[in-house]
C-alpha atoms as a PDB file:
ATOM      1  CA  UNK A   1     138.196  12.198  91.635  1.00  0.00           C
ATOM      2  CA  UNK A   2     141.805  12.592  90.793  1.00  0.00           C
ATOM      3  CA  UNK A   3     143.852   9.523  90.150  1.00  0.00           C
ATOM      4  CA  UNK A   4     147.599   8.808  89.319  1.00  0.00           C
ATOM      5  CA  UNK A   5     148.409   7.547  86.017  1.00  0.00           C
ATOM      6  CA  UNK A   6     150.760   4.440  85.977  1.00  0.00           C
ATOM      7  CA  UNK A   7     153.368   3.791  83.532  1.00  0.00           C
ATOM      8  CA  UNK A   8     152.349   0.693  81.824  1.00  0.00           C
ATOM      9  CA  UNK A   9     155.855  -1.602  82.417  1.00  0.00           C
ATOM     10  CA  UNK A  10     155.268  -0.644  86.704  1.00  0.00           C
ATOM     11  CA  UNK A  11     151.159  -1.550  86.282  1.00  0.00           C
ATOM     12  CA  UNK A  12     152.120  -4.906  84.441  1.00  0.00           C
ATOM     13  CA  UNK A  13     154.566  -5.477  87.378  1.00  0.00           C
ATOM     14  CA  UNK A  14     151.994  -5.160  89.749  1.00  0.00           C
ATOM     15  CA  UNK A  15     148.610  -6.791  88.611  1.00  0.00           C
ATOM     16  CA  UNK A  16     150.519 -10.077  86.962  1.00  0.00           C
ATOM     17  CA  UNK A  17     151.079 -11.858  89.969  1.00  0.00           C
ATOM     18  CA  UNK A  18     146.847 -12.168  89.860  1.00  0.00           C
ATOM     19  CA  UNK A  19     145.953 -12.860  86.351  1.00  0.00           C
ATOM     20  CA  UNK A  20     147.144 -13.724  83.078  1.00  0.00           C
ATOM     21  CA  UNK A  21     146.563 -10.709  81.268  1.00  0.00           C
ATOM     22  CA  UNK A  22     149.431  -8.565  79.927  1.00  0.00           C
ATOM     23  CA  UNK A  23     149.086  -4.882  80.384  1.00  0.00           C
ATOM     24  CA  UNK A  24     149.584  -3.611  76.716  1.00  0.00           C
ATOM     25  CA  UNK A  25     149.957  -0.667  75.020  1.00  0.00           C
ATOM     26  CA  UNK A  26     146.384  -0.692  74.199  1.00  0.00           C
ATOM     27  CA  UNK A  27     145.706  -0.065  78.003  1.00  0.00           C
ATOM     28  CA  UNK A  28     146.099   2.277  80.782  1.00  0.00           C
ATOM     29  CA  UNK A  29     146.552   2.153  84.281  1.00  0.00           C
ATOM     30  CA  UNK A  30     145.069   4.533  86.998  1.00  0.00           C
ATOM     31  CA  UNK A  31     144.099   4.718  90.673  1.00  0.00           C
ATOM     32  CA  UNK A  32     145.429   2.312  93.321  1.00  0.00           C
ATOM     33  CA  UNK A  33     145.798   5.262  96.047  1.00  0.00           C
ATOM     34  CA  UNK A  34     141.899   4.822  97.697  1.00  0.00           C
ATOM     35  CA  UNK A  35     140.516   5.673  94.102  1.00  0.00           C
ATOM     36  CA  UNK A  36     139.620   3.048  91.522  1.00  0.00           C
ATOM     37  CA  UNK A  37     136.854   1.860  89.666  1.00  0.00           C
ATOM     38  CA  UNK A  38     134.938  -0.847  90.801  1.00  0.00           C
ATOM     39  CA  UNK A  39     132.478  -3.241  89.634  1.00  0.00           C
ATOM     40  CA  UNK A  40     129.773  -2.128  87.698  1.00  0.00           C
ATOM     41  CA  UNK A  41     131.878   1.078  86.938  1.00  0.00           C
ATOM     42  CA  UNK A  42     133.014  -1.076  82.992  1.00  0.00           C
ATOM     43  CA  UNK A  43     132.394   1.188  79.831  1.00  0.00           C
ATOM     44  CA  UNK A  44     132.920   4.879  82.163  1.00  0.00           C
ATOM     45  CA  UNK A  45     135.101   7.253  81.402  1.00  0.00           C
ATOM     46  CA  UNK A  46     138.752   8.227  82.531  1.00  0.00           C
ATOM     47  CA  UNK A  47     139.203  12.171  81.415  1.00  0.00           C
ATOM     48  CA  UNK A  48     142.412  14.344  81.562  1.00  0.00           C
ATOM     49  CA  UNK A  49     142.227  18.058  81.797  1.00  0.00           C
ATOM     50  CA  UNK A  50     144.909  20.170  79.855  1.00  0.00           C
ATOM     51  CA  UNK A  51     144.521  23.942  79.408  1.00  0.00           C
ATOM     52  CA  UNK A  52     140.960  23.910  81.246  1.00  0.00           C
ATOM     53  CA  UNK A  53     139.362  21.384  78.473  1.00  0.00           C
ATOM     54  CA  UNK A  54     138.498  17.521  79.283  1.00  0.00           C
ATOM     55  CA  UNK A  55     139.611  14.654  77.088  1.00  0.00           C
ATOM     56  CA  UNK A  56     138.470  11.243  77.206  1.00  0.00           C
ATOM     57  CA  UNK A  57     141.839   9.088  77.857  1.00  0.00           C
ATOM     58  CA  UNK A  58     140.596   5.505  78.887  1.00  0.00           C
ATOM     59  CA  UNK A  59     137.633   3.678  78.863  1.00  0.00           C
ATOM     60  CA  UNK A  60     136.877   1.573  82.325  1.00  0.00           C
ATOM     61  CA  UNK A  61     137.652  -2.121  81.938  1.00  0.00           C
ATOM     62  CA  UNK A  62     139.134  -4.328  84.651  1.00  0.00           C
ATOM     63  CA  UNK A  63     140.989  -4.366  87.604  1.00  0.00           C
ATOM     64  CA  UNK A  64     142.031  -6.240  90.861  1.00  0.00           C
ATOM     65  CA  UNK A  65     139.180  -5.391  93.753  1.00  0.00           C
ATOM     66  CA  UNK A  66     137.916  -1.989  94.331  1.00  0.00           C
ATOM     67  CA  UNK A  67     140.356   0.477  95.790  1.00  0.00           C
ATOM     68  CA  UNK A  68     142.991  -1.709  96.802  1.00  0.00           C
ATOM     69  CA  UNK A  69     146.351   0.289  97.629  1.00  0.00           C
ATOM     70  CA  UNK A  70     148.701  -0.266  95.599  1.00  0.00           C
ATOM     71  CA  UNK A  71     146.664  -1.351  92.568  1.00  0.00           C
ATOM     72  CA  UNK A  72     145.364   0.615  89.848  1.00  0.00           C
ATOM     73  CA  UNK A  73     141.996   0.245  87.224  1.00  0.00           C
ATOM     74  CA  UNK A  74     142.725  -0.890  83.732  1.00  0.00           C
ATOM     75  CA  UNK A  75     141.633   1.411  81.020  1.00  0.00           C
ATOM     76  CA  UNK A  76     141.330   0.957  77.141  1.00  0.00           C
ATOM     77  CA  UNK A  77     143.573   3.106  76.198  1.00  0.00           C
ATOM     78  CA  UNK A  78     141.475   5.849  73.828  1.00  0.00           C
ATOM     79  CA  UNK A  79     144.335   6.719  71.854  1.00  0.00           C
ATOM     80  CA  UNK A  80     145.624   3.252  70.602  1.00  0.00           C
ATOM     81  CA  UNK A  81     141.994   2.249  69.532  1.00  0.00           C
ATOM     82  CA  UNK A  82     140.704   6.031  68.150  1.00  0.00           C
ATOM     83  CA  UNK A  83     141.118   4.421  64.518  1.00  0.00           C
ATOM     84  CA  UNK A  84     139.396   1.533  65.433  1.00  0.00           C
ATOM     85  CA  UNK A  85     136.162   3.692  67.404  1.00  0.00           C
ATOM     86  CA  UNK A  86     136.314   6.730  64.284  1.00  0.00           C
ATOM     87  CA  UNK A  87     134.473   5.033  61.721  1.00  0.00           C
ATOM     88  CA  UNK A  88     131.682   4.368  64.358  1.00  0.00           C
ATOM     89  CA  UNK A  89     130.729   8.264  64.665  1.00  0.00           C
ATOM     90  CA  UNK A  90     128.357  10.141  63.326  1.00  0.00           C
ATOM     91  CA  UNK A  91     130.366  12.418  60.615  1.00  0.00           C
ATOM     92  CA  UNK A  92     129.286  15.642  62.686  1.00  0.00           C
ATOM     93  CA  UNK A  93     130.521  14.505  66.027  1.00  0.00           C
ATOM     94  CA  UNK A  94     132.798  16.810  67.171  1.00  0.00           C
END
């Protein structure tokens, strides 16, 4: 499914009236237009598509409900922990 991509300052805005959490640069925000993640849906992927190939830009990992308007998944944001995943890879992984 294709989702919207929040700025992080607007996502903040929205989920801190429910929880405590800051949204940080180490997150992302998506959905909140009928498409989200839900329970059970922690650890999936969040991909991009540029110039026909995939990347893998968040990692699933909370949100507010399950496709509420108006409020979007958070994601671990793939490139603000890539240092922290790397040494975890097999040296031939792509």
């Amino acid at each position: 499914a294709d989702v919207i991509i929040w700025e992080n300052s607007k996502c903040h805005d929205v989920l801190k009236k429910y929880n405590k959490y800051n949204v940080t640069s180490s997150m992302l925000c998506a959905g909140g237009v009928d498409k989200d993640t839900c329970q059970g849906d922690s650890g999936g992927p969040l991909t991009v598509t540029r110039n026909g190939e995939e990347y893998l830009a968040g990692v699933t990992s909370w949100g507010i409900g399950c496709a509420r308007p108006g409020h979007p998944g958070v994601y671990a944001r793939i490139s603000e922990v890539r240092d922290f995943i790397e040494p975890f890879l097999p040296k031939t992984a792509c």
